[in-house]
PDB file of N, CA and C in Angstrom:
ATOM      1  N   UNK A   1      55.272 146.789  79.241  1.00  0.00           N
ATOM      2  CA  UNK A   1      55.540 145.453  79.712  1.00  0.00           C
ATOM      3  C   UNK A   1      56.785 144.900  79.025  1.00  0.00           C
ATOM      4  N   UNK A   2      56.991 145.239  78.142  1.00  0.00           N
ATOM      5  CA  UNK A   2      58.258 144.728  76.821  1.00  0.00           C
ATOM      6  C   UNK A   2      59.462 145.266  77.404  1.00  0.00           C
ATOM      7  N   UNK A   3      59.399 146.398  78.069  1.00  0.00           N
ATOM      8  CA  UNK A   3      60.713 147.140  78.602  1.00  0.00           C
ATOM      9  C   UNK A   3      60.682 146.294  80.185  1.00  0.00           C
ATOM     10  N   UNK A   4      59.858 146.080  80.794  1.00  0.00           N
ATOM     11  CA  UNK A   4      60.474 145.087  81.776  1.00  0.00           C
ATOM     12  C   UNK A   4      60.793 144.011  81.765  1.00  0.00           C
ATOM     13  N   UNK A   5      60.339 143.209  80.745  1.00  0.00           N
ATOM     14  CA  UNK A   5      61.008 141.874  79.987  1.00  0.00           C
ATOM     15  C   UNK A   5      62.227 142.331  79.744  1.00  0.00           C
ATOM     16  N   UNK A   6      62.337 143.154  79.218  1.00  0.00           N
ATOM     17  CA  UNK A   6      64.083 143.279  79.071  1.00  0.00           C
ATOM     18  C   UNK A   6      65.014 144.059  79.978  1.00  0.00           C
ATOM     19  N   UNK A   7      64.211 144.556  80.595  1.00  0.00           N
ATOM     20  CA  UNK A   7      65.314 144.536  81.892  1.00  0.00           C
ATOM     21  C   UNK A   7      65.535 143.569  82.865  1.00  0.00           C
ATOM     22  N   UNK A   8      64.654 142.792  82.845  1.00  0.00           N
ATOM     23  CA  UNK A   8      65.152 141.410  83.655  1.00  0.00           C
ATOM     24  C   UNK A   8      65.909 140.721  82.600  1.00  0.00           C
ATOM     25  N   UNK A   9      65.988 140.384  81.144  1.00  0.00           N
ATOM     26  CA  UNK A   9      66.817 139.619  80.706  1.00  0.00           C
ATOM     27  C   UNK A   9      68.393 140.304  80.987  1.00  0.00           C
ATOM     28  N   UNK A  10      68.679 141.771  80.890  1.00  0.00           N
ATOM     29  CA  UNK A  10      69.571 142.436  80.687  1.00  0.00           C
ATOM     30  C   UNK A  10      70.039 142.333  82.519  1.00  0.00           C
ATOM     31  N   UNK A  11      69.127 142.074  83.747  1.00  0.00           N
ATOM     32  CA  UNK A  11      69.723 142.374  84.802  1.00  0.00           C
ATOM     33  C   UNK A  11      70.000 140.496  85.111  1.00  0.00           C
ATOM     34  N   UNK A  12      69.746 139.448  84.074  1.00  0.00           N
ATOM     35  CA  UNK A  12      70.062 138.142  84.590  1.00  0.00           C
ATOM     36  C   UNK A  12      71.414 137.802  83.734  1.00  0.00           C
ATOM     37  N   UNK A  13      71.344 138.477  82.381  1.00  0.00           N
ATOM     38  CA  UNK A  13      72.876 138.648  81.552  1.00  0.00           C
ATOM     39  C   UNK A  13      74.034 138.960  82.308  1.00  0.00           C
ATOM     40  N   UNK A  14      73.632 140.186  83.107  1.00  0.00           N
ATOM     41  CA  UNK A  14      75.161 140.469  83.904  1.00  0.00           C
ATOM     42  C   UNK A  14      75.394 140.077  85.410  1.00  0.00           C
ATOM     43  N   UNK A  15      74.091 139.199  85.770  1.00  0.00           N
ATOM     44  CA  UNK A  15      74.530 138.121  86.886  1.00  0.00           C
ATOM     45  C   UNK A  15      75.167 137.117  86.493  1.00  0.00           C
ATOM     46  N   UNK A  16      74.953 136.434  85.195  1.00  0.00           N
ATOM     47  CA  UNK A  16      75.780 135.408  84.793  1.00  0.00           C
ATOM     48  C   UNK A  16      76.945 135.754  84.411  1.00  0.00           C
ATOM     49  N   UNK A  17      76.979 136.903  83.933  1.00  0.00           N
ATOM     50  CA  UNK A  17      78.736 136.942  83.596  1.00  0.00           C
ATOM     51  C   UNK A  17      79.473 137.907  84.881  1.00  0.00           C
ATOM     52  N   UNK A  18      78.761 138.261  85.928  1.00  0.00           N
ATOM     53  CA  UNK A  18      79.488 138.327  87.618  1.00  0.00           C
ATOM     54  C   UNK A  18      79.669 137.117  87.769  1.00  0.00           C
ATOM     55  N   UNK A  19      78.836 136.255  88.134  1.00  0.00           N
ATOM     56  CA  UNK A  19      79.508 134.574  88.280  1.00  0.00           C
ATOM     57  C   UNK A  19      80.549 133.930  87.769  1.00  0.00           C
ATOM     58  N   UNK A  20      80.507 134.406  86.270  1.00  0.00           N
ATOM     59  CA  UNK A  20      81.811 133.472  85.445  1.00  0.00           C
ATOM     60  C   UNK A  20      82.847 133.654  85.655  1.00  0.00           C
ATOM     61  N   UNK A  21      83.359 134.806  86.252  1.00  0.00           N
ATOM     62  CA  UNK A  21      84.728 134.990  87.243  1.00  0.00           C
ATOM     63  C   UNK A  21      84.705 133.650  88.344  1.00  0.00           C
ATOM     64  N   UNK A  22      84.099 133.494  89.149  1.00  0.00           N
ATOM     65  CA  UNK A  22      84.109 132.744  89.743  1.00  0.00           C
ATOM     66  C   UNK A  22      83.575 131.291  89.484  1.00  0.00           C
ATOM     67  N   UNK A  23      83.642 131.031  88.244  1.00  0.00           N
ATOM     68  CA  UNK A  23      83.406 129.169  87.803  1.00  0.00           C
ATOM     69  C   UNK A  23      84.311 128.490  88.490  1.00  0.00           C
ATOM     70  N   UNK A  24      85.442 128.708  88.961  1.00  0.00           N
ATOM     71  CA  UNK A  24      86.401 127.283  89.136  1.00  0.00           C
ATOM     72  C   UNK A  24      86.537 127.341  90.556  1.00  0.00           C
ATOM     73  N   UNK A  25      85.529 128.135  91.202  1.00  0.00           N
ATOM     74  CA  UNK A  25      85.147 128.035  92.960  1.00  0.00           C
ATOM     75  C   UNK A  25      84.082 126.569  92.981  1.00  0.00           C
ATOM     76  N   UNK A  26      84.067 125.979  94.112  1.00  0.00           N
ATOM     77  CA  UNK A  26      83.875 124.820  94.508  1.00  0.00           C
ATOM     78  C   UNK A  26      82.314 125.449  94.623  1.00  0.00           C
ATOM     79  N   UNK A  27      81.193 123.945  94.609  1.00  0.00           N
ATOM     80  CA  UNK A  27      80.095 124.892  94.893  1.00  0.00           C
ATOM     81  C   UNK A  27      79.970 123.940  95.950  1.00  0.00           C
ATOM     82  N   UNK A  28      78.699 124.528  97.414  1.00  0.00           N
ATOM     83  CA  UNK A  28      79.147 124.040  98.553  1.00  0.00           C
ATOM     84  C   UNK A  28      77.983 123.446  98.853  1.00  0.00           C
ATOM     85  N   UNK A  29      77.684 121.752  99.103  1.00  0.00           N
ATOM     86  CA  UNK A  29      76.279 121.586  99.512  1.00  0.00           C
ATOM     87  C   UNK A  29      76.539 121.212 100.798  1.00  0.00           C
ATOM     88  N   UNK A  30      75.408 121.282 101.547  1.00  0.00           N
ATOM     89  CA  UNK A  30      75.217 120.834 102.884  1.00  0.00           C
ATOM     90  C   UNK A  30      74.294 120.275 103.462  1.00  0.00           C
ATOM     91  N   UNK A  31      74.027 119.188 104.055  1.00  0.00           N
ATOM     92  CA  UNK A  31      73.182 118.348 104.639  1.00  0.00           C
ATOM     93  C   UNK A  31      73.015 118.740 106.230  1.00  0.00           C
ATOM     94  N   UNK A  32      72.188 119.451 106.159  1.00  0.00           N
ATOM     95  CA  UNK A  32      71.141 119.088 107.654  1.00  0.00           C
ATOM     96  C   UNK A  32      70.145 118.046 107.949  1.00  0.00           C
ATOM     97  N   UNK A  33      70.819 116.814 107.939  1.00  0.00           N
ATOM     98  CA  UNK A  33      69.763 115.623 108.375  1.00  0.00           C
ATOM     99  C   UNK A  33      70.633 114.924 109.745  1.00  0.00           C
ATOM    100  N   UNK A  34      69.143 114.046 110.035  1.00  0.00           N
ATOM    101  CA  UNK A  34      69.644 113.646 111.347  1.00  0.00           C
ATOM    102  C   UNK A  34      70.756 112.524 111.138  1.00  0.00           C
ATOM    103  N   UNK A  35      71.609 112.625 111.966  1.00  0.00           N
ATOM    104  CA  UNK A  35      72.737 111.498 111.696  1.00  0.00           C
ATOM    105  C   UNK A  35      72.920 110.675 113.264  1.00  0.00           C
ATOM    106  N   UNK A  36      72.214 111.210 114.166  1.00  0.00           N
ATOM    107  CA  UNK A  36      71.950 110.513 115.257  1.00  0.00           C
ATOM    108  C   UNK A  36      70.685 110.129 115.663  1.00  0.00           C
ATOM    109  N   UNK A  37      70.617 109.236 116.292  1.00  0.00           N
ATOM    110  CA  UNK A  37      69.406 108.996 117.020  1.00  0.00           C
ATOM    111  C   UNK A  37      68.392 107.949 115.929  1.00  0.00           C
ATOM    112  N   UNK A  38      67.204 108.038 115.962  1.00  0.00           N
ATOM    113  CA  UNK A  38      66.389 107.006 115.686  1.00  0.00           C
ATOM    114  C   UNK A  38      66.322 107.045 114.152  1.00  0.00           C
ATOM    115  N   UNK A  39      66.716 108.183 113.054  1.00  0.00           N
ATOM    116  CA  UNK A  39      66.513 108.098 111.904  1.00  0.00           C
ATOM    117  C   UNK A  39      67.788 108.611 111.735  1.00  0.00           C
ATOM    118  N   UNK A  40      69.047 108.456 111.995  1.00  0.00           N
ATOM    119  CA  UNK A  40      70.367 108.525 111.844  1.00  0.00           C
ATOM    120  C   UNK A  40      70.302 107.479 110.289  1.00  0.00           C
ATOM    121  N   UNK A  41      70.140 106.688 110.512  1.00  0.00           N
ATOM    122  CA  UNK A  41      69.940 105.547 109.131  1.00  0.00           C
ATOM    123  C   UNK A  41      69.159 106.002 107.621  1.00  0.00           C
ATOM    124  N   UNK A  42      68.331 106.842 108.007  1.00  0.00           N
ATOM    125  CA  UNK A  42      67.562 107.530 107.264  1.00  0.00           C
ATOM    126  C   UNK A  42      68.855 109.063 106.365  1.00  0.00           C
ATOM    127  N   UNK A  43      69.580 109.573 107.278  1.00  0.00           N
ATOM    128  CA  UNK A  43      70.295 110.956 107.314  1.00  0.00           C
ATOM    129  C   UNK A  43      71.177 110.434 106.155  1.00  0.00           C
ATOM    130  N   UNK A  44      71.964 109.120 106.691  1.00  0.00           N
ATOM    131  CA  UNK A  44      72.914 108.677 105.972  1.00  0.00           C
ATOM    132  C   UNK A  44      72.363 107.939 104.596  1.00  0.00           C
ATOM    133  N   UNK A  45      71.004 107.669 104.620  1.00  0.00           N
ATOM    134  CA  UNK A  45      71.149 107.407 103.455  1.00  0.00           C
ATOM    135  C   UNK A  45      70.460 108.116 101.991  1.00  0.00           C
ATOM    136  N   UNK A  46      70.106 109.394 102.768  1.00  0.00           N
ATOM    137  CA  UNK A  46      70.111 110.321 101.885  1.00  0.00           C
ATOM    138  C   UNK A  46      71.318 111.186 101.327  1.00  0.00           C
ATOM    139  N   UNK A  47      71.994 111.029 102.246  1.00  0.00           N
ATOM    140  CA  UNK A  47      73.538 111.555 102.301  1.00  0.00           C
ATOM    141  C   UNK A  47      74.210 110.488 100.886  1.00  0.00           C
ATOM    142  N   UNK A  48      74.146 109.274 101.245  1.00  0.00           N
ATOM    143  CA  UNK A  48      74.890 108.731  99.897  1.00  0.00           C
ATOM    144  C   UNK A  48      74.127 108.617  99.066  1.00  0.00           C
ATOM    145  N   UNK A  49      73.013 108.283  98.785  1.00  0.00           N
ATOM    146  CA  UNK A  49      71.917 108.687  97.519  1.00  0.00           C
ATOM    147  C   UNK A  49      72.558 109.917  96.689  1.00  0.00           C
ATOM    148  N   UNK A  50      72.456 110.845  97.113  1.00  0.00           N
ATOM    149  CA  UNK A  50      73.347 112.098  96.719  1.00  0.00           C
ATOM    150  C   UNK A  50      74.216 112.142  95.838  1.00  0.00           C
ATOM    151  N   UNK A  51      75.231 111.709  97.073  1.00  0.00           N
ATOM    152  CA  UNK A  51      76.742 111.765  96.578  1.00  0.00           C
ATOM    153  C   UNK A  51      76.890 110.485  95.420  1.00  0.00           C
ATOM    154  N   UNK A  52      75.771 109.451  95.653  1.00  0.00           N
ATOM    155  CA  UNK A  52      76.028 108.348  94.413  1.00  0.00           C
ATOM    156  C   UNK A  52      75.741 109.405  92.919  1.00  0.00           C
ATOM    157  N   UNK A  53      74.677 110.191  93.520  1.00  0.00           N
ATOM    158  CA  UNK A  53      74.527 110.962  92.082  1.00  0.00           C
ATOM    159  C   UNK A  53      75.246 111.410  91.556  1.00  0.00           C
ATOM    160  N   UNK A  54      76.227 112.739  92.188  1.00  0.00           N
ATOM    161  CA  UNK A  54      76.993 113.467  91.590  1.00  0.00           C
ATOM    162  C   UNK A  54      78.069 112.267  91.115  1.00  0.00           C
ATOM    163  N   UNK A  55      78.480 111.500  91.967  1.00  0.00           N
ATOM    164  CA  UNK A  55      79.419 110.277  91.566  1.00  0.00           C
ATOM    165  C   UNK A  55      79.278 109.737  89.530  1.00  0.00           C
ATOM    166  N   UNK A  56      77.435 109.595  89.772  1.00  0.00           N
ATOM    167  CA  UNK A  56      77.363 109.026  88.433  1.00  0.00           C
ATOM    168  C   UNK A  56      77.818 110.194  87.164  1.00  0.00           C
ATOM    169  N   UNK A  57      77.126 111.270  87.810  1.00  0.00           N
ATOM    170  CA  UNK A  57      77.844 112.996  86.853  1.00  0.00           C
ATOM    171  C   UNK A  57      78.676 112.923  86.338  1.00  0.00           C
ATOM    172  N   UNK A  58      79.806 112.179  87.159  1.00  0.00           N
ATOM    173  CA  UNK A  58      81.294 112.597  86.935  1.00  0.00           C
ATOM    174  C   UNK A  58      81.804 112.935  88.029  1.00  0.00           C
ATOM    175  N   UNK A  59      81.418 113.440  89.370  1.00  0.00           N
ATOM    176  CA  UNK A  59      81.711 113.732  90.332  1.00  0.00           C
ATOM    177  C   UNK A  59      81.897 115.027  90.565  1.00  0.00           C
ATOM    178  N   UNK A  60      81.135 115.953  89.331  1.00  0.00           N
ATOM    179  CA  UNK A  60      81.167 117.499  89.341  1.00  0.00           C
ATOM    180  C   UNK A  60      79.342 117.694  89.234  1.00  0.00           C
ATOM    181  N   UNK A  61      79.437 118.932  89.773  1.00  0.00           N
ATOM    182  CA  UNK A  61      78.284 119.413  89.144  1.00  0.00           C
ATOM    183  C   UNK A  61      78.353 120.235  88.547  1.00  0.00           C
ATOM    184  N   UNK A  62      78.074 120.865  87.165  1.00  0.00           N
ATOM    185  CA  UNK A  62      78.448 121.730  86.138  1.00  0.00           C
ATOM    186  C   UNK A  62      79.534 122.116  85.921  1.00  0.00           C
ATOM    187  N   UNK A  63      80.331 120.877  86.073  1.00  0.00           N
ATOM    188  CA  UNK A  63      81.439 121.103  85.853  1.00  0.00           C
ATOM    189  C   UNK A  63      82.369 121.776  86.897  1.00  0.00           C
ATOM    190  N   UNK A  64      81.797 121.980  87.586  1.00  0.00           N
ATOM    191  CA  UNK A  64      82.254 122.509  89.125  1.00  0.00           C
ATOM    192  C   UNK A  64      82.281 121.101  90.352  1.00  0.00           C
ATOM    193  N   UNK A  65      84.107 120.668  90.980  1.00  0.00           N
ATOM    194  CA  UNK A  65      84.290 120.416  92.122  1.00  0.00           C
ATOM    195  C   UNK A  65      83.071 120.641  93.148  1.00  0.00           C
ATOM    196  N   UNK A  66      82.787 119.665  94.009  1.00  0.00           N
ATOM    197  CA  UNK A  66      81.888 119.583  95.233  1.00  0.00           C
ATOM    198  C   UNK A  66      82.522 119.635  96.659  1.00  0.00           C
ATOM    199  N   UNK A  67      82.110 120.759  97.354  1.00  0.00           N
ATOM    200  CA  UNK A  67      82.590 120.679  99.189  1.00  0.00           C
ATOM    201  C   UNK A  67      81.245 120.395  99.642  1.00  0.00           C
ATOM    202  N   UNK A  68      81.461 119.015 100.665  1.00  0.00           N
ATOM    203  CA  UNK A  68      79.954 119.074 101.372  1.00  0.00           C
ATOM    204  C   UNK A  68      80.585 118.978 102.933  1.00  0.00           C
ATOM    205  N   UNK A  69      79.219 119.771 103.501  1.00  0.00           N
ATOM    206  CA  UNK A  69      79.056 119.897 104.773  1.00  0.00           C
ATOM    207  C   UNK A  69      77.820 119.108 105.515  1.00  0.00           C
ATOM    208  N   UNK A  70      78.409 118.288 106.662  1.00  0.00           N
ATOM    209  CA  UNK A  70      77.183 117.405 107.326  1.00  0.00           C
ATOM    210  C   UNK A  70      76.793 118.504 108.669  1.00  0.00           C
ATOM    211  N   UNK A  71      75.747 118.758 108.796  1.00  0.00           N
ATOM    212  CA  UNK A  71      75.396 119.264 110.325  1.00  0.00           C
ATOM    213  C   UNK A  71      74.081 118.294 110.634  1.00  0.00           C
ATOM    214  N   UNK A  72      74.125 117.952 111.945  1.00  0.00           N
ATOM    215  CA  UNK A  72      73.270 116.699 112.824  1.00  0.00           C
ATOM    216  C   UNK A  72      72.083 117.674 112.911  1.00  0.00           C
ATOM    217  N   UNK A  73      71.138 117.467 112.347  1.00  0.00           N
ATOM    218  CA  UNK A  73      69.448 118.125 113.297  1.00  0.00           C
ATOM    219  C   UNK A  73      69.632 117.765 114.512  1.00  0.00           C
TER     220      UNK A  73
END
Protein backbone atom coordinates (compact mmCIF):
# COMPACT_ATOMS: atom_id res chain seq x y z
CA UNK A 1 0.00 0.00 0.00
CA UNK A 2 3.09 2.45 0.84
CA UNK A 3 4.42 1.92 -2.76
CA UNK A 4 1.13 3.15 -4.19
CA UNK A 5 1.06 6.14 -1.98
CA UNK A 6 4.05 6.99 -3.59
CA UNK A 7 3.44 6.54 -6.82
CA UNK A 8 0.62 8.77 -6.86
CA UNK A 9 2.65 11.42 -4.98
CA UNK A 10 5.56 10.89 -7.58
CA UNK A 11 2.83 10.72 -10.66
CA UNK A 12 1.08 14.27 -9.12
CA UNK A 13 4.93 15.83 -8.69
CA UNK A 14 5.49 15.61 -12.39
CA UNK A 15 1.97 16.85 -13.34
CA UNK A 16 2.74 19.91 -11.51
CA UNK A 17 5.92 20.60 -12.89
CA UNK A 18 4.30 19.67 -16.78
CA UNK A 19 2.02 22.58 -15.88
CA UNK A 20 4.66 25.07 -14.70
CA UNK A 21 5.79 25.53 -18.25
CA UNK A 22 2.65 26.73 -18.89
CA UNK A 23 1.82 29.26 -15.74
CA UNK A 24 1.64 32.48 -17.72
CA UNK A 25 -1.27 30.83 -20.09
CA UNK A 26 -4.59 32.46 -19.30
CA UNK A 27 -6.89 30.07 -17.46
CA UNK A 28 -10.31 29.88 -19.28
CA UNK A 29 -13.73 29.98 -17.44
CA UNK A 30 -16.97 29.67 -19.03
CA UNK A 31 -20.49 30.25 -18.23
CA UNK A 32 -23.29 28.19 -19.55
CA UNK A 33 -26.23 30.02 -18.00
CA UNK A 34 -29.28 31.28 -19.38
CA UNK A 35 -28.87 34.84 -20.60
CA UNK A 36 -32.20 34.86 -22.39
CA UNK A 37 -35.53 34.37 -21.67
CA UNK A 38 -37.26 34.19 -18.23
CA UNK A 39 -34.10 33.69 -15.94
CA UNK A 40 -31.74 35.72 -18.25
CA UNK A 41 -31.60 38.01 -14.91
CA UNK A 42 -30.67 35.13 -12.92
CA UNK A 43 -27.52 34.10 -15.79
CA UNK A 44 -26.29 37.60 -15.45
CA UNK A 45 -26.18 37.71 -12.13
CA UNK A 46 -24.26 34.90 -11.47
CA UNK A 47 -22.05 35.99 -14.19
CA UNK A 48 -21.07 39.23 -12.15
CA UNK A 49 -21.12 37.62 -8.69
CA UNK A 50 -18.12 35.87 -10.19
CA UNK A 51 -16.32 38.22 -11.90
CA UNK A 52 -16.93 40.64 -8.63
CA UNK A 53 -14.89 37.84 -7.04
CA UNK A 54 -11.98 37.41 -9.02
CA UNK A 55 -12.20 41.41 -9.19
CA UNK A 56 -11.82 41.37 -5.26
CA UNK A 57 -8.54 38.66 -5.86
CA UNK A 58 -6.90 41.08 -7.73
CA UNK A 59 -8.41 40.19 -10.88
CA UNK A 60 -6.18 36.96 -11.25
CA UNK A 61 -6.69 33.71 -10.17
CA UNK A 62 -3.43 32.21 -8.93
CA UNK A 63 -1.90 34.55 -10.19
CA UNK A 64 -2.98 33.70 -13.57
CA UNK A 65 -4.92 36.37 -16.15
CA UNK A 66 -8.75 35.32 -16.75
CA UNK A 67 -10.50 34.58 -20.46
CA UNK A 68 -14.21 34.07 -19.96
CA UNK A 69 -16.60 32.62 -22.25
CA UNK A 70 -20.58 33.24 -22.12
CA UNK A 71 -22.67 30.45 -24.00
CA UNK A 72 -26.79 30.98 -23.66
CA UNK A 73 -28.51 27.49 -22.36
Amino acid sequence: MNHALTRAAIAAALTFAATGAQAADKIKVGFMLPYSGTFAALGNAIENGFKLYVAEQGGKLGGREIEYFKVDD
